[in-house]
Structure formats: structure tokens, C-alpha cells
Protein backbone atom coordinates (compact mmCIF):
# COMPACT_ATOMS: atom_id res chain seq x y z
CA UNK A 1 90.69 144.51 117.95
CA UNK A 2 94.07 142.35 117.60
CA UNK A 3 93.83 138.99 116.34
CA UNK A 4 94.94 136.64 118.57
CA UNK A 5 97.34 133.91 117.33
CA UNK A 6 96.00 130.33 116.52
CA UNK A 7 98.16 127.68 118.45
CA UNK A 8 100.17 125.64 115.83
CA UNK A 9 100.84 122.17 116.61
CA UNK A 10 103.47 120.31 115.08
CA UNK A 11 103.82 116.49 113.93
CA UNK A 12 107.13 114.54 112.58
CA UNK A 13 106.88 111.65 111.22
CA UNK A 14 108.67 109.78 108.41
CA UNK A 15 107.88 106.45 106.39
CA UNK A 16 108.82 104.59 103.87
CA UNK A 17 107.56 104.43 100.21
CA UNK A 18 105.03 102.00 100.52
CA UNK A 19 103.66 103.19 103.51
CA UNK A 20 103.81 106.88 103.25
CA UNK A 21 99.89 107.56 102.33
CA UNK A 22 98.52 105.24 104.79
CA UNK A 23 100.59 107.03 107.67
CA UNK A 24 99.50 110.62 106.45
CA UNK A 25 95.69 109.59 105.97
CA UNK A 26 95.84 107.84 109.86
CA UNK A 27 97.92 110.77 111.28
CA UNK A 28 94.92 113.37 109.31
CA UNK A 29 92.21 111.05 110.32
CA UNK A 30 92.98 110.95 114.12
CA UNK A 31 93.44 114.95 114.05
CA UNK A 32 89.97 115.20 112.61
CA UNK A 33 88.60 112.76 114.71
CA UNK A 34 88.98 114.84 117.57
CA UNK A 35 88.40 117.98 115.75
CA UNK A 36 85.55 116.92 113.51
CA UNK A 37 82.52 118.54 115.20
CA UNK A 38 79.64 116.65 113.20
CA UNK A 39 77.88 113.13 114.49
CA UNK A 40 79.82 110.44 112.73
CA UNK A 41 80.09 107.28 113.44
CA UNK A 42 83.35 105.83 115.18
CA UNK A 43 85.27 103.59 112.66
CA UNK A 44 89.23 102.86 113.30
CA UNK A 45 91.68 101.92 110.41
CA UNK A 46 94.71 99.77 110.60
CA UNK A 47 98.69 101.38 110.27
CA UNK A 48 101.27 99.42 110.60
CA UNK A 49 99.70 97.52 113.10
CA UNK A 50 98.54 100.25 115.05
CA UNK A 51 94.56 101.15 115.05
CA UNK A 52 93.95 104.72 114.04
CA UNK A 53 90.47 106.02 114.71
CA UNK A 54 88.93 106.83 110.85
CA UNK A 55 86.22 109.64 110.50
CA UNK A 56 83.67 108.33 107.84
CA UNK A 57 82.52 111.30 106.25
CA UNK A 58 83.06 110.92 102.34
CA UNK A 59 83.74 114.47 101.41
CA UNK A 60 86.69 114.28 104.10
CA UNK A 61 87.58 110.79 103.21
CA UNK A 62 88.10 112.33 99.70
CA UNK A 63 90.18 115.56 100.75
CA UNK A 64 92.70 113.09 103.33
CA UNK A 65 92.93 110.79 100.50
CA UNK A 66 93.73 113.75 97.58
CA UNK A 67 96.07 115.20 99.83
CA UNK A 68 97.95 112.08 101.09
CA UNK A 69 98.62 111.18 97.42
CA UNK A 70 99.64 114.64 95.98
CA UNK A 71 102.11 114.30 99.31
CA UNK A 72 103.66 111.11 97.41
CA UNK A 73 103.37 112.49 94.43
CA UNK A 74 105.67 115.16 95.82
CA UNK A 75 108.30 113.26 97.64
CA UNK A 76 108.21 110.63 94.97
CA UNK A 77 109.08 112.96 92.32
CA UNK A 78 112.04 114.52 94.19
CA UNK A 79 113.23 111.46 95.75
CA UNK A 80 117.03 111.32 96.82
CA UNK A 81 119.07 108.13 97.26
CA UNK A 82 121.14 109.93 100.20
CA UNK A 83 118.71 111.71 102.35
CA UNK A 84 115.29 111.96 103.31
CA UNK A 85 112.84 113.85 101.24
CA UNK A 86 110.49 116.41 103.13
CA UNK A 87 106.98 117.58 102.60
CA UNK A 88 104.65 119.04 104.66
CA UNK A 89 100.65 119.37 104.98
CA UNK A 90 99.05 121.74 107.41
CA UNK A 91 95.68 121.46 108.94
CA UNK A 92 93.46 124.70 109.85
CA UNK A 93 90.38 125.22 111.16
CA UNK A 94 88.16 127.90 111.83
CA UNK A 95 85.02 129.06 113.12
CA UNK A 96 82.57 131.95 111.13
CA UNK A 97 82.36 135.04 113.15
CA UNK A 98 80.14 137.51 112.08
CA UNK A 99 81.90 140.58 110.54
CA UNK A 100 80.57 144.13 111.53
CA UNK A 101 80.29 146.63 109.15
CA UNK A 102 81.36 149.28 110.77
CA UNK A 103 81.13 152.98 109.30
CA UNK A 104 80.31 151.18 106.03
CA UNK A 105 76.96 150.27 107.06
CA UNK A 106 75.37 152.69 104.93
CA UNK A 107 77.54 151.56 101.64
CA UNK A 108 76.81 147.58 102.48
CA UNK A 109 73.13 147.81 102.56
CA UNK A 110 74.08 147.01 106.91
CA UNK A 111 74.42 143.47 105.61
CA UNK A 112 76.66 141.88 108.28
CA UNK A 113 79.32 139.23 106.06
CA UNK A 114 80.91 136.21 107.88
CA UNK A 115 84.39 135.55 108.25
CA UNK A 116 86.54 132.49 109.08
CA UNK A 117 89.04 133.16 111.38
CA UNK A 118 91.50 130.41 112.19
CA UNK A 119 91.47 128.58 115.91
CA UNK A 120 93.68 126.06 115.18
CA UNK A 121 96.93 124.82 112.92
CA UNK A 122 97.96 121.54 112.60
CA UNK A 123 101.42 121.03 110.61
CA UNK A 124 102.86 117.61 109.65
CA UNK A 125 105.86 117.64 108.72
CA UNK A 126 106.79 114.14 106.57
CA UNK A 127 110.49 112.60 106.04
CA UNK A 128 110.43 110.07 103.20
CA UNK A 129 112.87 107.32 103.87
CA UNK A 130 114.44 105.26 101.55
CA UNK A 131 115.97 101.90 102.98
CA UNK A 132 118.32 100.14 100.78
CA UNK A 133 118.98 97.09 102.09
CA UNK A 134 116.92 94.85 104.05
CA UNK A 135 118.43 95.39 107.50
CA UNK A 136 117.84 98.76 106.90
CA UNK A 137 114.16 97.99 105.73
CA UNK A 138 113.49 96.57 109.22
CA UNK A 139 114.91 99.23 111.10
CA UNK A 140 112.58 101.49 109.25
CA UNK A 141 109.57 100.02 109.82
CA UNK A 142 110.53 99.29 113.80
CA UNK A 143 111.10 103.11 113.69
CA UNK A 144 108.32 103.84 111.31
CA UNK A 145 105.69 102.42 113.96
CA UNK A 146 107.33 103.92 116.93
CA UNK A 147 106.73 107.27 115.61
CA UNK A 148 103.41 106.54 114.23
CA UNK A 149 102.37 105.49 118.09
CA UNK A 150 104.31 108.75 119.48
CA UNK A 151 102.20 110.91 117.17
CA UNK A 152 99.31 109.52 117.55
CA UNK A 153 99.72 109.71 121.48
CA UNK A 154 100.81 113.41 121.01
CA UNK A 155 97.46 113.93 119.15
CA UNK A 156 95.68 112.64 121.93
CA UNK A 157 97.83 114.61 124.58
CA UNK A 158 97.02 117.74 122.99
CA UNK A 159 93.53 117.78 122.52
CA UNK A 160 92.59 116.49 126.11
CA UNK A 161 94.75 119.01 127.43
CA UNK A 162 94.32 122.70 124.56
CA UNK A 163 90.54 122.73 124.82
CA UNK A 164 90.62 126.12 126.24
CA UNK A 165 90.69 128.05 122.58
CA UNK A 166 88.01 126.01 121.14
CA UNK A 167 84.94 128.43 120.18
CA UNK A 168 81.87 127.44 120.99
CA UNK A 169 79.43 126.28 118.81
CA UNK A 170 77.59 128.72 117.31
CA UNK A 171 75.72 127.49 114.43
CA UNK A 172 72.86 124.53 113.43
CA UNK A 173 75.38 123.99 110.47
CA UNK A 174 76.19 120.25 110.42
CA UNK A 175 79.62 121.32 110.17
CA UNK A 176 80.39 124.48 112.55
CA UNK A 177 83.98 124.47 111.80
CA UNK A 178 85.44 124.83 108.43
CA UNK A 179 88.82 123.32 107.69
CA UNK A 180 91.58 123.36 105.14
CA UNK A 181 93.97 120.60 104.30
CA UNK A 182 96.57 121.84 102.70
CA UNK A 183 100.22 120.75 100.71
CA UNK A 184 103.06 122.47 102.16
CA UNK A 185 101.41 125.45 103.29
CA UNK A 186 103.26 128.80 103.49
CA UNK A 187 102.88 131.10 106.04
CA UNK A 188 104.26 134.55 104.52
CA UNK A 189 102.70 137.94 102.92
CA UNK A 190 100.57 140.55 104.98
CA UNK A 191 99.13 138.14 106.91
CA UNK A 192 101.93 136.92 108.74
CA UNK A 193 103.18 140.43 109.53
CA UNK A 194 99.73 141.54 111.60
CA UNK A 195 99.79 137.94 112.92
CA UNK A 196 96.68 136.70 111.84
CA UNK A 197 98.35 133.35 111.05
């Protein structure tokens, strides 16, 4: 059986400095607000005046917040006066499928292991921008909250309209779909080449 290829969904965005961890942890939050299968309880947070829904859940919380700051840990370290530094963190989640054993049934005691197979890929992509001057401080943050609104409207867009891959819920787990957030994730190796990612 082939496995089918996870729709990817890409996110640009770019900020400033000082607000580069509060974009990434609203842009993460609003992806896992509509993604986040457990009962939480609606919160919103505020983004350059802009109000982000906020998933309060504290193991998440933690993971969006460790992964926002390695992020500006990153750009900060290989900031460049001339251009804008990049960085990425991608977003996957899957559901547990039940693997068969196969002809090994004998060898695995018939034991049937789980495996996570992805449904979904998230990947935003972050420009760090480095305004020198005031004038160019304003036009950052004018630009920094139009994008900000565009992505958050594309995150909206997209699940209302993809719902069609979304497995169904399976499991009494209060989380049926695991997820990773990871820095700069790299797609490469033998997984790429039989297209499971």
C-alpha cells in the first residue's frame, strides 16, 4: 500500500526583532487552534494589534514558546545588517494507525504496533527584518501587521476549506493526534524518496 502524500501548507511572514516570538507563537497558536483536537477552552492573545486565538494547554504553551525562542535565538545569532535573515519551523501532525504484522506474526508474538503517519504539514517560513532608521521602523510594522492578518486569514481559509484528509477520530486518547513542532525541519533521506513526507 503507497503512502499517500500529506498536504504541506506554507506561511511567510517576517518581523522585526522585538516582535519576532510573539508573531511565531500567534501564527503556531492559531494553526493549533484549529488543529488541536482536545476540549480547551477558547482564549485569544494580542499581536500587533491583531487578536490571535491562544490554545491553553500548558504542555503546548511550553513547546510554541521553546520553539519561538530557539527561532530568535537562530536569526539573532546570524543576523545581517543588509538582508533579511530566514528560519523556518514546520508543523506535523499525525494520527496512530495500527500496524499489521504481516508474515511476522509468528516472530512478534501477533502483537499489532502503532504507527504515526503524518496527515498534515504546516511550514512557516520567517524573514527577520532589521529597520534602521525610524521611517523604516514604521514601514515595518505597517507591513509587519498586514502580513500577520494575511496569514492568519490564510490559516482560516485553509482549514474551512482542506477538511477532506482529516482522519477520523479513532481513539478515547485526550489527544488523538500527535504533533511535532519543529526548527527548520528537513525533508531529505529515504523518506523523501518513497514519499512518505
Amino acid at each position: 500500500m503507497e503512502q499517500r502524500r500529506p498536504p504541506e501548507y506554507i506561511l511567510e511572514v517576517f518581523a522585526d526583532p522585538t516582535s519576532i516570538r510573539d508573531v511565531v507563537k500567534g501564527i503556531l497558536h492559531t494553526i493549533f487552534f484549529h488543529r488541536y483536537f482536545p476540549s480547551i477552552r477558547p482564549s485569544t492573545i494580542e499581536v500587533l494589534d491583531l487578536t490571535l486565538p491562544f490554545v491553553t494547554d500548558p504542555e503546548l504553551e511550553t513547546l510554541i514558546e521553546t520553539r519561538a525562542y530557539q527561532l530568535v535565538r537562530q536569526l539573532s545569532s546570524t543576523t545581517s545588517p543588509n538582508s533579511g535573515v530566514r528560519g523556518q519551523i514546520g508543523v506535523q501532525f499525525f494520527e496512530k494507525r495500527r500496524r499489521k504484522a504481516g508474515g511476522l506474526g509468528w516472530f512478534t508474538g501477533g502483537a499489532k504496533a502503532e504507527e504515526e503517519v503524518c496527515w498534515e504539514v504546516w511550514r512557516l517560513e520567517v524573514t527577520l527584518a532589521t529597520p534602521r532608521t525610524e521611517t523604516e521602523r514604521m514601514k515595518v510594522t505597517k507591513a509587519m501587521e498586514m502580513t500577520l492578518q494575511k496569514t492568519a486569514l490564510k490559516i482560516v481559509a485553509i482549514v474551512n476549506q482542506q477538511k477532506d484528509h482529516i482522519p477520523p477520530i479513532t481513539t478515547s486518547e485526550t489527544n488523538p493526534f500527535p504533533y511535532q513542532i519543529n526548527l527548520n525541519p528537513r525533508i531529505e533521506g529515504w523518506a523523501k524518496s518513497i514519499g512518505m513526507y
